[in-house]
C-alpha atoms as a PDB file:
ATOM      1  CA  UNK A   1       0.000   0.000   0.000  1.00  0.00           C
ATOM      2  CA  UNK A   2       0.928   3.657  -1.124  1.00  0.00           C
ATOM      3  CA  UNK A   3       1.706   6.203   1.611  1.00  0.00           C
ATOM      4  CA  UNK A   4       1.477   9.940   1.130  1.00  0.00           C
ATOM      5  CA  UNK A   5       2.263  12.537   3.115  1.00  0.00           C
ATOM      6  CA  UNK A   6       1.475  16.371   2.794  1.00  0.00           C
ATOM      7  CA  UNK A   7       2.995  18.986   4.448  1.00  0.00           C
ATOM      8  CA  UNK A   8       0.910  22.165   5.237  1.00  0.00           C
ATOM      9  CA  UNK A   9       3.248  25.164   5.187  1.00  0.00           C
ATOM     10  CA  UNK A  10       2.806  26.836   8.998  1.00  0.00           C
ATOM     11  CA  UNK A  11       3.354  30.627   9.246  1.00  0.00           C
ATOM     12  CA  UNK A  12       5.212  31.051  11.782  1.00  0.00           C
ATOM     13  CA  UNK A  13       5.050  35.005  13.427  1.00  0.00           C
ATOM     14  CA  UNK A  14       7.803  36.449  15.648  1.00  0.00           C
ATOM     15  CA  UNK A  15       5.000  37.552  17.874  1.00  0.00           C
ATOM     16  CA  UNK A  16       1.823  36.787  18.936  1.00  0.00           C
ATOM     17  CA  UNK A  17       0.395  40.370  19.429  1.00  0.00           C
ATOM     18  CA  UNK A  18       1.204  43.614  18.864  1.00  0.00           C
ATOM     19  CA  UNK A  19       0.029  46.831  21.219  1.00  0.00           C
ATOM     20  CA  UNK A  20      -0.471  49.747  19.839  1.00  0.00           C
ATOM     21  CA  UNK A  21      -1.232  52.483  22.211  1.00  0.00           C
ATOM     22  CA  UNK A  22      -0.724  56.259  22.942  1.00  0.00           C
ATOM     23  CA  UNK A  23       1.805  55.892  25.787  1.00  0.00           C
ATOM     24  CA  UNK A  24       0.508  59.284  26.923  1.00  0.00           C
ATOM     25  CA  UNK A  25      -2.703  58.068  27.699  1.00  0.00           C
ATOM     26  CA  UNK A  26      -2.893  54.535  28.497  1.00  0.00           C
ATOM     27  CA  UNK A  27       0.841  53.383  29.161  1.00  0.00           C
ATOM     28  CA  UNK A  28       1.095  53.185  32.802  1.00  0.00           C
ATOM     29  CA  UNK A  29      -2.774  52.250  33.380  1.00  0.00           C
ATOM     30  CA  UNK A  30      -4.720  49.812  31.034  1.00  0.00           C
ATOM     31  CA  UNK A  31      -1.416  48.938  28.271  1.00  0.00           C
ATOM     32  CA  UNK A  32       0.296  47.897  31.259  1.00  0.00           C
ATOM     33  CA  UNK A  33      -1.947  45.858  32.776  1.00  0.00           C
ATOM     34  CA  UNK A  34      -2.718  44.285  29.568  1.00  0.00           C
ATOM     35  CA  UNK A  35       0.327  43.648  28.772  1.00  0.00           C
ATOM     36  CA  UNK A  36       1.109  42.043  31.620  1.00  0.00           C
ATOM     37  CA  UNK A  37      -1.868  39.288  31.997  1.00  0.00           C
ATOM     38  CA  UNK A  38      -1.317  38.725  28.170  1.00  0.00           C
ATOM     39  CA  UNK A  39       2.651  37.901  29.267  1.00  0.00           C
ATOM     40  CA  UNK A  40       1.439  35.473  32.236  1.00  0.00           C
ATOM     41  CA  UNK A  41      -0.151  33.550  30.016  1.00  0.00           C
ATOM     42  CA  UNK A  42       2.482  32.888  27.795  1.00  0.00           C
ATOM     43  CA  UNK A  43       1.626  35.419  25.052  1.00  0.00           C
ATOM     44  CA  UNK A  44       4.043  36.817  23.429  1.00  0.00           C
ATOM     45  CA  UNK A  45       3.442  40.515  23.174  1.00  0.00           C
ATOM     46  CA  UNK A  46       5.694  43.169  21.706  1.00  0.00           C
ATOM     47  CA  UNK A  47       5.100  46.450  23.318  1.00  0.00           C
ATOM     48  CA  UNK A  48       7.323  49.452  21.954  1.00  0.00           C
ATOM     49  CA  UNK A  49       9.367  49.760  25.420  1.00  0.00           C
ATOM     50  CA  UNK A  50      11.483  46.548  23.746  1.00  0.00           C
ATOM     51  CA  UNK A  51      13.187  48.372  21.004  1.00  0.00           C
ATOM     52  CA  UNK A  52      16.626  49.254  21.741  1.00  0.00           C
ATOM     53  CA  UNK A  53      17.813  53.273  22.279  1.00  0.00           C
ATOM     54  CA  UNK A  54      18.761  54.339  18.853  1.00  0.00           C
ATOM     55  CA  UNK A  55      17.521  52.085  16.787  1.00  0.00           C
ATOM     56  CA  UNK A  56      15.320  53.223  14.085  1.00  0.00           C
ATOM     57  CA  UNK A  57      11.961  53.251  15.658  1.00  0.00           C
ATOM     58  CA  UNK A  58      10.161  53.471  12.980  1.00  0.00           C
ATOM     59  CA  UNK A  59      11.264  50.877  10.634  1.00  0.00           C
ATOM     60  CA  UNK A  60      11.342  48.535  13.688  1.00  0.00           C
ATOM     61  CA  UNK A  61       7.501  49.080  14.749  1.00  0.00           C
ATOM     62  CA  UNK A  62       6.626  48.255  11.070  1.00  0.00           C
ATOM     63  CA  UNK A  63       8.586  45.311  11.252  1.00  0.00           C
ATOM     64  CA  UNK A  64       6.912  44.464  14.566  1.00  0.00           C
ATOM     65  CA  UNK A  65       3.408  44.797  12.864  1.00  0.00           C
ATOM     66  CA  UNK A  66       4.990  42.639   9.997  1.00  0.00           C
ATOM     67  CA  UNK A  67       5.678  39.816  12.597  1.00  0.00           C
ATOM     68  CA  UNK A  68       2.914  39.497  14.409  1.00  0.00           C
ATOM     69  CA  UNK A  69      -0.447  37.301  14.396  1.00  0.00           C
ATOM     70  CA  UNK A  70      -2.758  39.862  15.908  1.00  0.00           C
ATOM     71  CA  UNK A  71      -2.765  43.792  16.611  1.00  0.00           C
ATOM     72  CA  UNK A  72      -4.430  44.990  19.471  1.00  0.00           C
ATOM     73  CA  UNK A  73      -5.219  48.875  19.282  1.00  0.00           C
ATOM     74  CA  UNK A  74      -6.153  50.273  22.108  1.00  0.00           C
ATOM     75  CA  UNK A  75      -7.863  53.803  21.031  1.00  0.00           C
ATOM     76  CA  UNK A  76      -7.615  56.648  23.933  1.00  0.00           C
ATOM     77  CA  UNK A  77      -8.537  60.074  23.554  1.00  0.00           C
ATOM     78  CA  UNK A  78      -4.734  60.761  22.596  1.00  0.00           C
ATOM     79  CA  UNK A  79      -4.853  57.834  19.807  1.00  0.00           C
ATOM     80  CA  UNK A  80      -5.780  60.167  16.846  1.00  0.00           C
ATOM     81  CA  UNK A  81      -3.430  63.101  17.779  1.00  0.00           C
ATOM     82  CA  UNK A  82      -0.445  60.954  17.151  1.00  0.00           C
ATOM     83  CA  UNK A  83       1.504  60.640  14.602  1.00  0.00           C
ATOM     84  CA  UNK A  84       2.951  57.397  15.244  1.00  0.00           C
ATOM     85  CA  UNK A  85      -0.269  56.204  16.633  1.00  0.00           C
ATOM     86  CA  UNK A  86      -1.704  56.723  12.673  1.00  0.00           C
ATOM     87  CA  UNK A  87       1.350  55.760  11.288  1.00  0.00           C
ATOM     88  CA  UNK A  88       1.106  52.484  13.283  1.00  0.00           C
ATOM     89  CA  UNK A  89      -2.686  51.863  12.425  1.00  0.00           C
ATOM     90  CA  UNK A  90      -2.461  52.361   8.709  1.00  0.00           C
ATOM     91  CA  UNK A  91       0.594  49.600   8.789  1.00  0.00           C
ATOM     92  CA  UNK A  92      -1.970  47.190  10.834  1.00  0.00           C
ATOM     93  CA  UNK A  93      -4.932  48.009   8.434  1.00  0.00           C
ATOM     94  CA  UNK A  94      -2.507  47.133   5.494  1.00  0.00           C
ATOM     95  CA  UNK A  95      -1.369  43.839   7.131  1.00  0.00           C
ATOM     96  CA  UNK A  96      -5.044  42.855   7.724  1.00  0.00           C
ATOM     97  CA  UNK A  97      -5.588  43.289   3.955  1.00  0.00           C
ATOM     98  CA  UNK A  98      -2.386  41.475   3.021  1.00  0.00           C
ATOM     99  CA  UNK A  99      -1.062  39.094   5.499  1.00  0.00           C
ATOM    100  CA  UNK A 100      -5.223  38.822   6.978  1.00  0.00           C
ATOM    101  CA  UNK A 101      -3.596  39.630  10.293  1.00  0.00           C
ATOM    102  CA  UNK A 102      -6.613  39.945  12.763  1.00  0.00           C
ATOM    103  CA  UNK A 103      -7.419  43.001  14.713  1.00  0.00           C
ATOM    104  CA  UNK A 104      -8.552  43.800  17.720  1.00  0.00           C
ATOM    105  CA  UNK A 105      -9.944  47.347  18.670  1.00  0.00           C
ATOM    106  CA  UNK A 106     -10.087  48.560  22.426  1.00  0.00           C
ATOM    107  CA  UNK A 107     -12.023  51.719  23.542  1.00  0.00           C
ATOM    108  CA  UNK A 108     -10.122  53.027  26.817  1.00  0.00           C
ATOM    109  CA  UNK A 109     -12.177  55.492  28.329  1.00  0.00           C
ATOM    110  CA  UNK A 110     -13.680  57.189  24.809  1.00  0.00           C
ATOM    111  CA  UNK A 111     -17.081  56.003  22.999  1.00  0.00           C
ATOM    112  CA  UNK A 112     -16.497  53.707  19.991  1.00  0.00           C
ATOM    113  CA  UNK A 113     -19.056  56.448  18.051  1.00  0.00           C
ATOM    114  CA  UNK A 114     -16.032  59.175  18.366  1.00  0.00           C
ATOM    115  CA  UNK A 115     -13.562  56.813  16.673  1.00  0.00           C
ATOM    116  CA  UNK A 116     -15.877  55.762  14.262  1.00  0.00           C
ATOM    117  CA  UNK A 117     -17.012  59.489  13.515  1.00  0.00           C
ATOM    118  CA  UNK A 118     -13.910  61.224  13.818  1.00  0.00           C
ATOM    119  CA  UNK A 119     -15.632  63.291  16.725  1.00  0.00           C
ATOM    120  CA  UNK A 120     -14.919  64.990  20.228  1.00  0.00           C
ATOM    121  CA  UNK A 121     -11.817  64.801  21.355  1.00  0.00           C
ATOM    122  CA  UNK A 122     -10.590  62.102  19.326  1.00  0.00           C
ATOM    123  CA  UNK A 123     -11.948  64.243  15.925  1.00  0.00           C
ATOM    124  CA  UNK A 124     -10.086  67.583  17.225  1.00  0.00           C
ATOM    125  CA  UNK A 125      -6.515  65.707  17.521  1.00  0.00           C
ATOM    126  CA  UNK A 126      -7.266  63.524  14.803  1.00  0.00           C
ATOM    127  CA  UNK A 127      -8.285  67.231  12.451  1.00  0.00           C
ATOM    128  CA  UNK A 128      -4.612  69.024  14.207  1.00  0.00           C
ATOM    129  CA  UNK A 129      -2.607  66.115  12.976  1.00  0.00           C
ATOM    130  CA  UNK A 130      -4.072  65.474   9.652  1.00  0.00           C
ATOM    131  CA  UNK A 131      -3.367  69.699   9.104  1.00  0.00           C
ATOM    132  CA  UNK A 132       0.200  69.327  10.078  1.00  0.00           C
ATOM    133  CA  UNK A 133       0.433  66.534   7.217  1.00  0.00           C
ATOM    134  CA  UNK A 134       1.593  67.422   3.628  1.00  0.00           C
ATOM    135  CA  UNK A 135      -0.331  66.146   0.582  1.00  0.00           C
ATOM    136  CA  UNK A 136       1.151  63.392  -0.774  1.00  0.00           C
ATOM    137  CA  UNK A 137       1.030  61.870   2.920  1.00  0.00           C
ATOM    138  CA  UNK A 138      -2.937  62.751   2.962  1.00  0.00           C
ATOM    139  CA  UNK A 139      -3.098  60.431  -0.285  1.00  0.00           C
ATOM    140  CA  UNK A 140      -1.167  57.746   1.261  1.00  0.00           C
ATOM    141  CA  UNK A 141      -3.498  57.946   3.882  1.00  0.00           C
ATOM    142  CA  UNK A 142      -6.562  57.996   1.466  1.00  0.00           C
ATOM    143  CA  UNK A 143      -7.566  61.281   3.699  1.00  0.00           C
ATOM    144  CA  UNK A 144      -9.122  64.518   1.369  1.00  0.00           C
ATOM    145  CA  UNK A 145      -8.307  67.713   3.705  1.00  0.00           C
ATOM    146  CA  UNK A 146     -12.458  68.570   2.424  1.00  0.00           C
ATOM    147  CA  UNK A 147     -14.107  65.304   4.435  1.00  0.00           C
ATOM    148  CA  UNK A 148     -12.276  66.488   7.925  1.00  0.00           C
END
């Protein structure tokens, strides 16, 4: 009798989740406490407080995203008026496209309505930011200047 064997090709992700947070706001409270349970239970988590002093921060979060199975945002009031927040979330929106990387959103202490509808104090830091940017970042962004 015949045997066969097939192999399923595994993906295999540096890390299991990925935190992105506005340190500001959440860092010491709810990211840390997170991060933290998610850690005792074997999770592997990257958090941005792993990346060495000078290295390039940005190319390493991206590569962070890259590696990792799920992103966990946790939106604050804060979230939207950061640029590396945004920077961060339209990396994780990519990889959900691409790589169908799963996402998880968190409200901390704002109304799910005010990310969704770009309003309150999440729409005011999210309108500053989006101000400071030039053009050709707005259409990387898919943002028109006219819809904020």
């Amino acid at each position: 009798m015949a045997s066969s064997s097939s192999s399923t090709a595994v993906e295999v992700r540096k890390h299991d989740v990925f935190l992105s947070f506005c340190g500001e706001n959440t860092r010491t409270t709810f990211t840390s406490t997170l991060h933290g349970v998610l850690k005792e239970t074997s999770i592997n988590v990257f958090i941005d407080d792993e990346l060495n002093k000078g290295e390039e921060i940005s190319s390493s979060l991206m590569s962070a995203i890259e590696e990792s199975m799920i992103s966990v945002i946790i939106f604050s009031k804060g979230y939207a008026s950061s640029r590396w927040c945004l920077e961060e979330l339209v990396k994780i929106m990519e990889c959900k496209k691409t790589q169908k990387q799963s996402v998880i959103p968190i409200f901390y202490l704002i109304d799910p309505s005010e990310v969704r509808n770009q309003t309150g104090i999440f729409g005011d830091g999210f309108a500053k930011l989006v101000e400071s940017f030039d053009e050709e970042k707005l259409e990387n962004l898919q943002i028109d200047r006219r819809t904020i």
